[in-house]
C-alpha atoms as a PDB file:
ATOM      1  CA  UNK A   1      29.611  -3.796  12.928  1.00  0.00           C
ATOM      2  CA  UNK A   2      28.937  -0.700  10.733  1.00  0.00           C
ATOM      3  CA  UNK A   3      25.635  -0.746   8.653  1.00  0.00           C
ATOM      4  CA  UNK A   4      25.752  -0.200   5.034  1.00  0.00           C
ATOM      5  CA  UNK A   5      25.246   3.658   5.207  1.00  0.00           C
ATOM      6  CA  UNK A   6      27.844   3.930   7.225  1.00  0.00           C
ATOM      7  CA  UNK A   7      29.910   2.030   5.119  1.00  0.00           C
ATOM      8  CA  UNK A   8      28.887   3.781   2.093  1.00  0.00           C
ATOM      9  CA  UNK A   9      29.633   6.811   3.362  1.00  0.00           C
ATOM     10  CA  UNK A  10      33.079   6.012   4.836  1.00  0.00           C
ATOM     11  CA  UNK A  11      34.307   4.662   1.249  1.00  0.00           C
ATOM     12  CA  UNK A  12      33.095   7.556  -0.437  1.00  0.00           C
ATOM     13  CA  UNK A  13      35.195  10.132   2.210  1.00  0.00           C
ATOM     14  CA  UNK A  14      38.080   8.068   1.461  1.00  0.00           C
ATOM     15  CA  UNK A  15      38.024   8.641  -2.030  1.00  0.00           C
ATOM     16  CA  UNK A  16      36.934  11.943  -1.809  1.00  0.00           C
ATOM     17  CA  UNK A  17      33.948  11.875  -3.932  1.00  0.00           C
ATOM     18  CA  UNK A  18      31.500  14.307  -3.101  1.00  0.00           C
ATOM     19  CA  UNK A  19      28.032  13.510  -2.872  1.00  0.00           C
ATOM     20  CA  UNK A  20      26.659  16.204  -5.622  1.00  0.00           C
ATOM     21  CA  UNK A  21      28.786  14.433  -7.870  1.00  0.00           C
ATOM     22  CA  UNK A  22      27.219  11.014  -6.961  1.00  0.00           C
ATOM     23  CA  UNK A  23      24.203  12.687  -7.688  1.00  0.00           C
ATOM     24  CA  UNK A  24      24.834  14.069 -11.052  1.00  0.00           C
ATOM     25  CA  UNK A  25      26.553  10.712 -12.241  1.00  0.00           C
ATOM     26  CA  UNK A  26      23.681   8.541 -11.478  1.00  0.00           C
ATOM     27  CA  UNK A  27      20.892  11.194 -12.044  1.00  0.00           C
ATOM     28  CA  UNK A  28      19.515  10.279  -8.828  1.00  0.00           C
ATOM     29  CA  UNK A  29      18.365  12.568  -6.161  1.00  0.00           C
ATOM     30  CA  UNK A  30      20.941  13.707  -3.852  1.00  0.00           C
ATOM     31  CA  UNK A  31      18.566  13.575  -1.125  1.00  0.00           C
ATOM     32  CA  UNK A  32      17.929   9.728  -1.646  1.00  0.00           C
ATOM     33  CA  UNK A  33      21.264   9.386  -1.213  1.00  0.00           C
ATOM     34  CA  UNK A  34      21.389  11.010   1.672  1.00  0.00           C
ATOM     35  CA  UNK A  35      18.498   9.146   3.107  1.00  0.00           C
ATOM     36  CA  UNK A  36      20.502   5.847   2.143  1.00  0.00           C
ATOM     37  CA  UNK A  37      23.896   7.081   3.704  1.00  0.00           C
ATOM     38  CA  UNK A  38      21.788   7.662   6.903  1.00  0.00           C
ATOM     39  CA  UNK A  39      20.314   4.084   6.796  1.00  0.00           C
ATOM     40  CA  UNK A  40      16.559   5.657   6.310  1.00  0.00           C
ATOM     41  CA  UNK A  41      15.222   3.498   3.411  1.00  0.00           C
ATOM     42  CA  UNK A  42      12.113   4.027   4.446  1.00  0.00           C
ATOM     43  CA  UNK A  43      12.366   7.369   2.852  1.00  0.00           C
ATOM     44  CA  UNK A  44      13.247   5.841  -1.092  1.00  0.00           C
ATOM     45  CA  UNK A  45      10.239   4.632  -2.551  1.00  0.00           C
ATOM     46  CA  UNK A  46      10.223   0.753  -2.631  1.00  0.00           C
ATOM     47  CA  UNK A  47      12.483  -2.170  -2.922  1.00  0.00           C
ATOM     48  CA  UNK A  48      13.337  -2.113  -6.247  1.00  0.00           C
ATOM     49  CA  UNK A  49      14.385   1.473  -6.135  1.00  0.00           C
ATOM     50  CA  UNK A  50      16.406   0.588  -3.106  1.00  0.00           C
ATOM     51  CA  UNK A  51      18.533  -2.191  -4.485  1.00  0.00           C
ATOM     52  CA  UNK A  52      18.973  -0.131  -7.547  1.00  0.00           C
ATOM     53  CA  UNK A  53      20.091   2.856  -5.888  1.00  0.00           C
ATOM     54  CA  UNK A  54      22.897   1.217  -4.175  1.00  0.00           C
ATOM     55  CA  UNK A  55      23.999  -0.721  -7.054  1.00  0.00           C
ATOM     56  CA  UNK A  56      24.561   3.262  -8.928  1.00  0.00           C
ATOM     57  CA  UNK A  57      26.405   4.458  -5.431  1.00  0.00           C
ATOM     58  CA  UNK A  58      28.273   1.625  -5.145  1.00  0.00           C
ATOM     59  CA  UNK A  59      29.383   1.641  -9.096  1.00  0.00           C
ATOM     60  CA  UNK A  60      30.093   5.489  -8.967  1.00  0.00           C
ATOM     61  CA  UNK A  61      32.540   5.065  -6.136  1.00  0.00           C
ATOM     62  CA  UNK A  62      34.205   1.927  -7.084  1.00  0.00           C
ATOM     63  CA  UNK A  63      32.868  -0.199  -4.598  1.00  0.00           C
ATOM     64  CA  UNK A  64      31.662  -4.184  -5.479  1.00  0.00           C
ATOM     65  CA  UNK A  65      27.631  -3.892  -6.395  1.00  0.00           C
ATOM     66  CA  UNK A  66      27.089  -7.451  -5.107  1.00  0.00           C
ATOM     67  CA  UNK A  67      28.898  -7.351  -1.960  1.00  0.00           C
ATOM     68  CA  UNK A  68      26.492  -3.641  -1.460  1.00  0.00           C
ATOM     69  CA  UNK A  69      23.774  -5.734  -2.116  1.00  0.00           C
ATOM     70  CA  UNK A  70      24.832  -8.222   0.426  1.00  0.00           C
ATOM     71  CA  UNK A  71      25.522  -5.940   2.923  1.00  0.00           C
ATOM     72  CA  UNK A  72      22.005  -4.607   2.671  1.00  0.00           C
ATOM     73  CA  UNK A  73      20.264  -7.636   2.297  1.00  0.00           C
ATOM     74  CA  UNK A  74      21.914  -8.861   6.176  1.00  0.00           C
ATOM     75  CA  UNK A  75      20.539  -6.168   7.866  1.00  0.00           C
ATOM     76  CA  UNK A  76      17.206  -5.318   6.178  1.00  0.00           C
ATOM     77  CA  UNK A  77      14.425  -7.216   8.799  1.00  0.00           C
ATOM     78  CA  UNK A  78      12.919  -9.866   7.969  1.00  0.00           C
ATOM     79  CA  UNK A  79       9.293 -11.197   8.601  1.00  0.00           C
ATOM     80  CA  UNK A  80       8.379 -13.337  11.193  1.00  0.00           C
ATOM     81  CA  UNK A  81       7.739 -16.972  10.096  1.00  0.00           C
ATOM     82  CA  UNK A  82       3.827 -17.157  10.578  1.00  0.00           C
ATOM     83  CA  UNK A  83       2.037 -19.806  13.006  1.00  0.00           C
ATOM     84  CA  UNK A  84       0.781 -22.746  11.831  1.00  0.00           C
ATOM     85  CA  UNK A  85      -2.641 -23.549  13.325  1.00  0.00           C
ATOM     86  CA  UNK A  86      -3.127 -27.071  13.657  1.00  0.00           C
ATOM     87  CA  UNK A  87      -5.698 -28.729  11.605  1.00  0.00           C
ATOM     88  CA  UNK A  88      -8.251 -29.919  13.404  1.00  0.00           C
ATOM     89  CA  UNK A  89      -9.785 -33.321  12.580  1.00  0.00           C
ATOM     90  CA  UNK A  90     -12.977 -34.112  11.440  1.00  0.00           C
ATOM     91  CA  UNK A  91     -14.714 -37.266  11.824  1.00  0.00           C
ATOM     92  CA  UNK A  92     -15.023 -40.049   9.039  1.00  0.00           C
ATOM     93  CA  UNK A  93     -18.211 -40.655  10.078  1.00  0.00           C
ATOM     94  CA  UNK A  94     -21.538 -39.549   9.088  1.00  0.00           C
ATOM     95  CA  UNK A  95     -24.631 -39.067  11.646  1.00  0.00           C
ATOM     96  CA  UNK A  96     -27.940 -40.256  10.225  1.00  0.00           C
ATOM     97  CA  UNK A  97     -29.080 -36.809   9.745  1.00  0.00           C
ATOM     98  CA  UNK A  98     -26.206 -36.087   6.932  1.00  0.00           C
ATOM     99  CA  UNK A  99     -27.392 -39.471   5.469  1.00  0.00           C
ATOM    100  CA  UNK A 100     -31.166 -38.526   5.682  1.00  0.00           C
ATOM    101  CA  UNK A 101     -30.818 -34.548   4.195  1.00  0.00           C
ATOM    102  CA  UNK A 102     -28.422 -36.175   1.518  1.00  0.00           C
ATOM    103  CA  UNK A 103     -30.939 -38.474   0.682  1.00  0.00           C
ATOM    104  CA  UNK A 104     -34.006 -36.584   0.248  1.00  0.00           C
ATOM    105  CA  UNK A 105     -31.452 -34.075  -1.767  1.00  0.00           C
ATOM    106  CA  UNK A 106     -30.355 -36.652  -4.801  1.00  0.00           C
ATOM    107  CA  UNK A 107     -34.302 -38.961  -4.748  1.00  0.00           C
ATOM    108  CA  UNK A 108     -35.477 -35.801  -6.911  1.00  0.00           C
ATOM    109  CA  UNK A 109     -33.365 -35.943  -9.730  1.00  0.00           C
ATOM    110  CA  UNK A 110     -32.852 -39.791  -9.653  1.00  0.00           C
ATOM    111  CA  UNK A 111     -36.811 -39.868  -9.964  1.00  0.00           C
ATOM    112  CA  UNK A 112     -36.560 -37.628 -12.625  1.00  0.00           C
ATOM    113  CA  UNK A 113     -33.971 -39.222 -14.545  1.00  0.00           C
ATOM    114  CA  UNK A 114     -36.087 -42.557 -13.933  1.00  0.00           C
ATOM    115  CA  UNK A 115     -39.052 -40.604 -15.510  1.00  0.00           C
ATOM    116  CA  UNK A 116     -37.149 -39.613 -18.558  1.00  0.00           C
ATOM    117  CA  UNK A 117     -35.642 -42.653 -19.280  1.00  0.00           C
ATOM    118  CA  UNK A 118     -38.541 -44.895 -19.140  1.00  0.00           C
ATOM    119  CA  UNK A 119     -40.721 -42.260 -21.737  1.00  0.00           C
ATOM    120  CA  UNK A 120     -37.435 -41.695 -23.900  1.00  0.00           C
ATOM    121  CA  UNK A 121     -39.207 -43.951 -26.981  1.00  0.00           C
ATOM    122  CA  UNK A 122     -42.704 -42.977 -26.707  1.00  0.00           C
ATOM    123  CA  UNK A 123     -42.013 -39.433 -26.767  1.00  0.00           C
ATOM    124  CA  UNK A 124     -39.650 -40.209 -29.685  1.00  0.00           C
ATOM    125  CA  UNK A 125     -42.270 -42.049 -31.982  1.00  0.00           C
ATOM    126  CA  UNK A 126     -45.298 -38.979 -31.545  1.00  0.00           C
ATOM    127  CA  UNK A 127     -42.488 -36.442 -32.851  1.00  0.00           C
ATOM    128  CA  UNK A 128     -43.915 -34.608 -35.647  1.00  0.00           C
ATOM    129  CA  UNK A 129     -42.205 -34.960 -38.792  1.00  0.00           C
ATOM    130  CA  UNK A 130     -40.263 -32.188 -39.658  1.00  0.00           C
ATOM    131  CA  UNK A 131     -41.033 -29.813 -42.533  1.00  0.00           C
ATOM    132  CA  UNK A 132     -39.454 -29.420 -45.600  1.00  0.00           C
ATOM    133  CA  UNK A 133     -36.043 -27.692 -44.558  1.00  0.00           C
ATOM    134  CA  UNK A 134     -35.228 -26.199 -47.631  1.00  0.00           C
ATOM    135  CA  UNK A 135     -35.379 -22.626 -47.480  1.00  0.00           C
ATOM    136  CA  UNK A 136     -37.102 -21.065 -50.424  1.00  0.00           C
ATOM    137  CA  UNK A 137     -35.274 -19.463 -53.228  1.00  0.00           C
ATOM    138  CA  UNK A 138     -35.562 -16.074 -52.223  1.00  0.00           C
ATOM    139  CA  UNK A 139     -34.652 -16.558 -48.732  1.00  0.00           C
ATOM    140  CA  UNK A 140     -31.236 -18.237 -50.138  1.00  0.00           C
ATOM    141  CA  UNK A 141     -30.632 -15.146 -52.268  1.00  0.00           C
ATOM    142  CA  UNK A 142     -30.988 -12.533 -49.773  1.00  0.00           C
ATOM    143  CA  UNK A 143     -28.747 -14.426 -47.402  1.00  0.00           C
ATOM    144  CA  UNK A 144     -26.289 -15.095 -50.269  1.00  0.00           C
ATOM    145  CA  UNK A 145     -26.264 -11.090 -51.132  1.00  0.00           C
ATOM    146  CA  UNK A 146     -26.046 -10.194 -47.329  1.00  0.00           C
ATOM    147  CA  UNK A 147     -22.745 -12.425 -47.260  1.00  0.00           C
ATOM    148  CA  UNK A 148     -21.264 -10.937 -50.276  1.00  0.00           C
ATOM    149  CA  UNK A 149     -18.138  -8.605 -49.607  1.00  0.00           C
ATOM    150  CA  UNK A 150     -18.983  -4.659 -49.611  1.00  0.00           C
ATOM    151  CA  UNK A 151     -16.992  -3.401 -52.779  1.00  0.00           C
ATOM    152  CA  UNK A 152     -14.351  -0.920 -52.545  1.00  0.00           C
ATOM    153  CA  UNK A 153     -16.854   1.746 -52.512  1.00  0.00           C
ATOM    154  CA  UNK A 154     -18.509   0.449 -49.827  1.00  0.00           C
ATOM    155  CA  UNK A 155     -15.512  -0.288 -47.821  1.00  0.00           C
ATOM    156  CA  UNK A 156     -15.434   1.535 -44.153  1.00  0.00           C
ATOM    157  CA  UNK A 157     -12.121   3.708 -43.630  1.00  0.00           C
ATOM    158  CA  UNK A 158     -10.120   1.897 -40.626  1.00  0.00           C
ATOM    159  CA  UNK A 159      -8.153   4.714 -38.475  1.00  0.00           C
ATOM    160  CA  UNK A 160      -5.006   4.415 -38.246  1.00  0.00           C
ATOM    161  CA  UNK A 161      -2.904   2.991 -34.979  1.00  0.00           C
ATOM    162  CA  UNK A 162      -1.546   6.600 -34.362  1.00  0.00           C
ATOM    163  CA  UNK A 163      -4.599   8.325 -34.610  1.00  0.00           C
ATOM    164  CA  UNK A 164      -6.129   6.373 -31.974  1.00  0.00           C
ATOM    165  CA  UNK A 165      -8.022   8.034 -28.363  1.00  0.00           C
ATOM    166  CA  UNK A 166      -4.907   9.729 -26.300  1.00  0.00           C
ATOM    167  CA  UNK A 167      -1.399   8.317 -26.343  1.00  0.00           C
ATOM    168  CA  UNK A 168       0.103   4.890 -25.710  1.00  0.00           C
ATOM    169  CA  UNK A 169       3.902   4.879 -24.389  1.00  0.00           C
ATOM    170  CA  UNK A 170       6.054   1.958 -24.461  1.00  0.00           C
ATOM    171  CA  UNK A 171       9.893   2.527 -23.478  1.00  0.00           C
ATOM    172  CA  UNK A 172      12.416  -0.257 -23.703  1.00  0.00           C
ATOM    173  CA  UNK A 173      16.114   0.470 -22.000  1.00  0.00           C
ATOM    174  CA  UNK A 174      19.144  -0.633 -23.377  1.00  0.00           C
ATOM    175  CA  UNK A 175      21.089   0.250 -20.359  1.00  0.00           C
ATOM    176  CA  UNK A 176      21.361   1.697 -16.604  1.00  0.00           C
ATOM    177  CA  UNK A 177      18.747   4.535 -16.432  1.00  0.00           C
ATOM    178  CA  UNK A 178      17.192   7.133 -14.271  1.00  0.00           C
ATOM    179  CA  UNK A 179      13.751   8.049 -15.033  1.00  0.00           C
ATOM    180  CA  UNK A 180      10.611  10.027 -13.813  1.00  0.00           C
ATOM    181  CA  UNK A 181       7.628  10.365 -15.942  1.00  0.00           C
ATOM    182  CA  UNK A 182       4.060  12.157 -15.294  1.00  0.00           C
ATOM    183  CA  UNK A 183       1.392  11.292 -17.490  1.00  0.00           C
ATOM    184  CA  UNK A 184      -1.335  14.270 -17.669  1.00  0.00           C
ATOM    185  CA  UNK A 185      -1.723  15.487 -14.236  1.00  0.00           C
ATOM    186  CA  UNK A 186      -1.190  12.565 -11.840  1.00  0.00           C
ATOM    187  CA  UNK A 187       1.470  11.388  -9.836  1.00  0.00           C
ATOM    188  CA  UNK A 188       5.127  10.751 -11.285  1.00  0.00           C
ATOM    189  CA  UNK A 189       6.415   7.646 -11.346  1.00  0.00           C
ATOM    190  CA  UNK A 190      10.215   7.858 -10.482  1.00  0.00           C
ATOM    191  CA  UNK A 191      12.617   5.249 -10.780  1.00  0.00           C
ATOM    192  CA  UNK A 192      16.583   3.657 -11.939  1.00  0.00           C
ATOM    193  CA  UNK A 193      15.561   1.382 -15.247  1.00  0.00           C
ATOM    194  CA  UNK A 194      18.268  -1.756 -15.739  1.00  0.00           C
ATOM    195  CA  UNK A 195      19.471  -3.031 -19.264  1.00  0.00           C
ATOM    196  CA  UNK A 196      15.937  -5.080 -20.512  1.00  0.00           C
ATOM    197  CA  UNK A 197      13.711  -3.256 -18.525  1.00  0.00           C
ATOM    198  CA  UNK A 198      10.100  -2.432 -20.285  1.00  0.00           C
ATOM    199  CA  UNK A 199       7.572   0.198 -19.174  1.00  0.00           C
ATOM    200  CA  UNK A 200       4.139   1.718 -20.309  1.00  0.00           C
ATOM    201  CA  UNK A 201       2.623   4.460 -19.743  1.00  0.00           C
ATOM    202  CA  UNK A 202      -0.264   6.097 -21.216  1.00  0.00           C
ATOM    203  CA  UNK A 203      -2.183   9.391 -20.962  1.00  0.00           C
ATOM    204  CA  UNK A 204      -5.343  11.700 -21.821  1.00  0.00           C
ATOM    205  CA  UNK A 205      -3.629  14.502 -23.503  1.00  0.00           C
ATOM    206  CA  UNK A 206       0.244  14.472 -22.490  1.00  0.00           C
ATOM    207  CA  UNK A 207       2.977  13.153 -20.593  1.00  0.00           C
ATOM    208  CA  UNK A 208       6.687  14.986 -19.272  1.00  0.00           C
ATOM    209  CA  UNK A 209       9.256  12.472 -19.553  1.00  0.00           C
ATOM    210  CA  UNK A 210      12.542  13.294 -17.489  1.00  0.00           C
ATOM    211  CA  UNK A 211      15.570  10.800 -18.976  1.00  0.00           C
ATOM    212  CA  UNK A 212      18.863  10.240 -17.696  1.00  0.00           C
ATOM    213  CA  UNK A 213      20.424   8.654 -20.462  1.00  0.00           C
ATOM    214  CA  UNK A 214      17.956   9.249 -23.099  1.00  0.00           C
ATOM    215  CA  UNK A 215      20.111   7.309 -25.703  1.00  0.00           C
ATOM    216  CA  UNK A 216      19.916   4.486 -24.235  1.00  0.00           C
ATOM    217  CA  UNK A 217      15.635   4.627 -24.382  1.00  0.00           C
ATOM    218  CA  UNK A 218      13.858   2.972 -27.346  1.00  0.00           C
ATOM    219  CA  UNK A 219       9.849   4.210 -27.410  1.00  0.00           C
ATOM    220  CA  UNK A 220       7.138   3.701 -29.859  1.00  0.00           C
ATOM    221  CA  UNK A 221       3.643   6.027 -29.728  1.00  0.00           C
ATOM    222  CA  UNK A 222       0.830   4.036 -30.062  1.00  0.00           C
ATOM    223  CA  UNK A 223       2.494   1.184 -31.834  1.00  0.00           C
ATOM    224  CA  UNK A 224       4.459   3.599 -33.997  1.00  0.00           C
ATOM    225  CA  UNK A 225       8.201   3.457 -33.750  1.00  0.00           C
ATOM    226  CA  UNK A 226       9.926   6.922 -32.609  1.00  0.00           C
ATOM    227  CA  UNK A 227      13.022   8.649 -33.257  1.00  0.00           C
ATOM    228  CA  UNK A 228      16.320   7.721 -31.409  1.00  0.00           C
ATOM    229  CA  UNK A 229      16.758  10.456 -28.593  1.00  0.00           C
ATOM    230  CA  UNK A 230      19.837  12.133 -29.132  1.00  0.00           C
ATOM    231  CA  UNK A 231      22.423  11.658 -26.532  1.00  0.00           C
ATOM    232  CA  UNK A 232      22.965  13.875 -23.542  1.00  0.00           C
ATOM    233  CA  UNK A 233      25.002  13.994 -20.118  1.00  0.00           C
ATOM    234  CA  UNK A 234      22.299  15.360 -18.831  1.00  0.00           C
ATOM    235  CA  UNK A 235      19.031  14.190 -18.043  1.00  0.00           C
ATOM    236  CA  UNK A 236      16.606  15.826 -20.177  1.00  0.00           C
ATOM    237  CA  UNK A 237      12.944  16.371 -20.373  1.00  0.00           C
ATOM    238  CA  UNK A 238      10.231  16.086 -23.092  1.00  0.00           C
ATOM    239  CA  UNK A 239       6.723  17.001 -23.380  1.00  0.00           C
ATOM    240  CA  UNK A 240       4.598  14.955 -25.708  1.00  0.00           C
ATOM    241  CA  UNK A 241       1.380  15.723 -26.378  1.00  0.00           C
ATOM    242  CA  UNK A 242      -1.333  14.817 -29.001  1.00  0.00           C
ATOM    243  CA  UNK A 243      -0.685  18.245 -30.926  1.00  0.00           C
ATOM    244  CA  UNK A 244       3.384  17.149 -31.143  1.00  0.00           C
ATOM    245  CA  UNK A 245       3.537  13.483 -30.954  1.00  0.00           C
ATOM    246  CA  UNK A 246       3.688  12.924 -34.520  1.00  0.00           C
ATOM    247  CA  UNK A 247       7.144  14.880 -34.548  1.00  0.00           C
ATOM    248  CA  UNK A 248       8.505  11.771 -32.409  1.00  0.00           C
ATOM    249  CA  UNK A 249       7.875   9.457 -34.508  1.00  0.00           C
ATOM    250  CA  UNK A 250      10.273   7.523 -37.044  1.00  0.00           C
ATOM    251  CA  UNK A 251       9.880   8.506 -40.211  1.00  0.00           C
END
């Protein structure tokens, strides 16, 4: 029985697709592909990238995305059911040691309680009367002017959502796309994106979007709502930064 790379790979020869072309179509690295038409998925980076990858290949070359999926979910291994230890019993019964330490633990506060509740009324009737809770005048004016609304004068300026510390991204993806972002200097975060898909990311100073379909991306800065990104057959790449981020956004 052939595995799915092989399978992929004998359905592409037949049509004569080459893999470059694969690779531009999907905007997916050619050497993923590779790695998935030699049955090494350990090489693409997790199982949601896997699944989606084959879905694209198996689109691009006309092939039916479930029965890929299928196929690959059949021979990827699955974990070994885990033993059950048995439960071991414990007895219903309590020695007279449990009953003695439980004892001397609860006779404290029962005393106590005991205590209180006997006292309750005496200590209730030598209560000294309470003074005269009326706070004076001037008291009641300084709260009442410490509760008064500043004027307008007075007001504090609130900063706006856009001007707030570095930059907030959230991207929303109307259909199938490739992505790979960086914020700042760390690590990108590469992926395929499906139709409903939402991701954040957020950075110091800037981030380097790379977008397959960047059409098909809606993104607001800091809870501001950017510009449409024009369409492209190409995946393109932007650089936002908190010197330029203001020329994203919607007017």
């Amino acid at each position: 029985m052939s595995t799915l790379g092989q399978e992929l790979n004998r359905e592409r020869e037949a049509r004569g697709i080459p893999l470059q072309e694969i690779a531009r179509q999907t905007k997916i690295n050619i050497q993923y592909l590779l790695a998935l038409e030699q049955d090494r998925l350990d090489l693409l980076p997790g199982e949601f990238f896997i699944k989606g990858t084959i879905r694209a290949y198996a689109k691009c070359i006309g092939l039916d995305e479930n029965q890929a999926i299928n196929i690959y979910l059949r021979q990827a291994p699955r974990p070994s059911p885990a033993k059950i230890r048995p439960r071991r019993e414990t007895s219903p019964r309590m020695s007279a040691a449990r009953w003695k330490k439980l004892a001397l633990l609860l006779l404290p506060p029962l005393i106590l309680a005991a205590v209180l509740v006997f006292f309750r009324p005496w200590l209730l009737n030598i209560r000294p009367a309470p003074a005269n809770s009326s706070p004076p005048a001037a008291e009641t004016a300084a709260k009442s002017e410490a509760r008064a609304p500043a004027g307008p004068a007075e007001a504090q300026e609130r900063p706006e959502a856009g001007d707030a510390d570095g930059l907030v991204f959230h991207l929303t993806f109307n259909d199938e796309v490739w992505i790979r972002i960086r914020p700042d200097s760390g690590p990108a975060e590469e992926g395929l994106m499906q139709a409903g898909d939402r991701k954040s990311f957020s950075a110091e100073e800037r981030i380097v979007m790379r977008l397959g379909r960047p059409d098909q991306v809606n993104m607001t800065i800091n809870g501001l709502k950017a510009k449409p990104f024009p369409a492209s057959a190409a995946a393109q790449t932007y650089e936002i930064n908190k010197d330029n981020y203001r020329n994203y956004l919607a007017e």
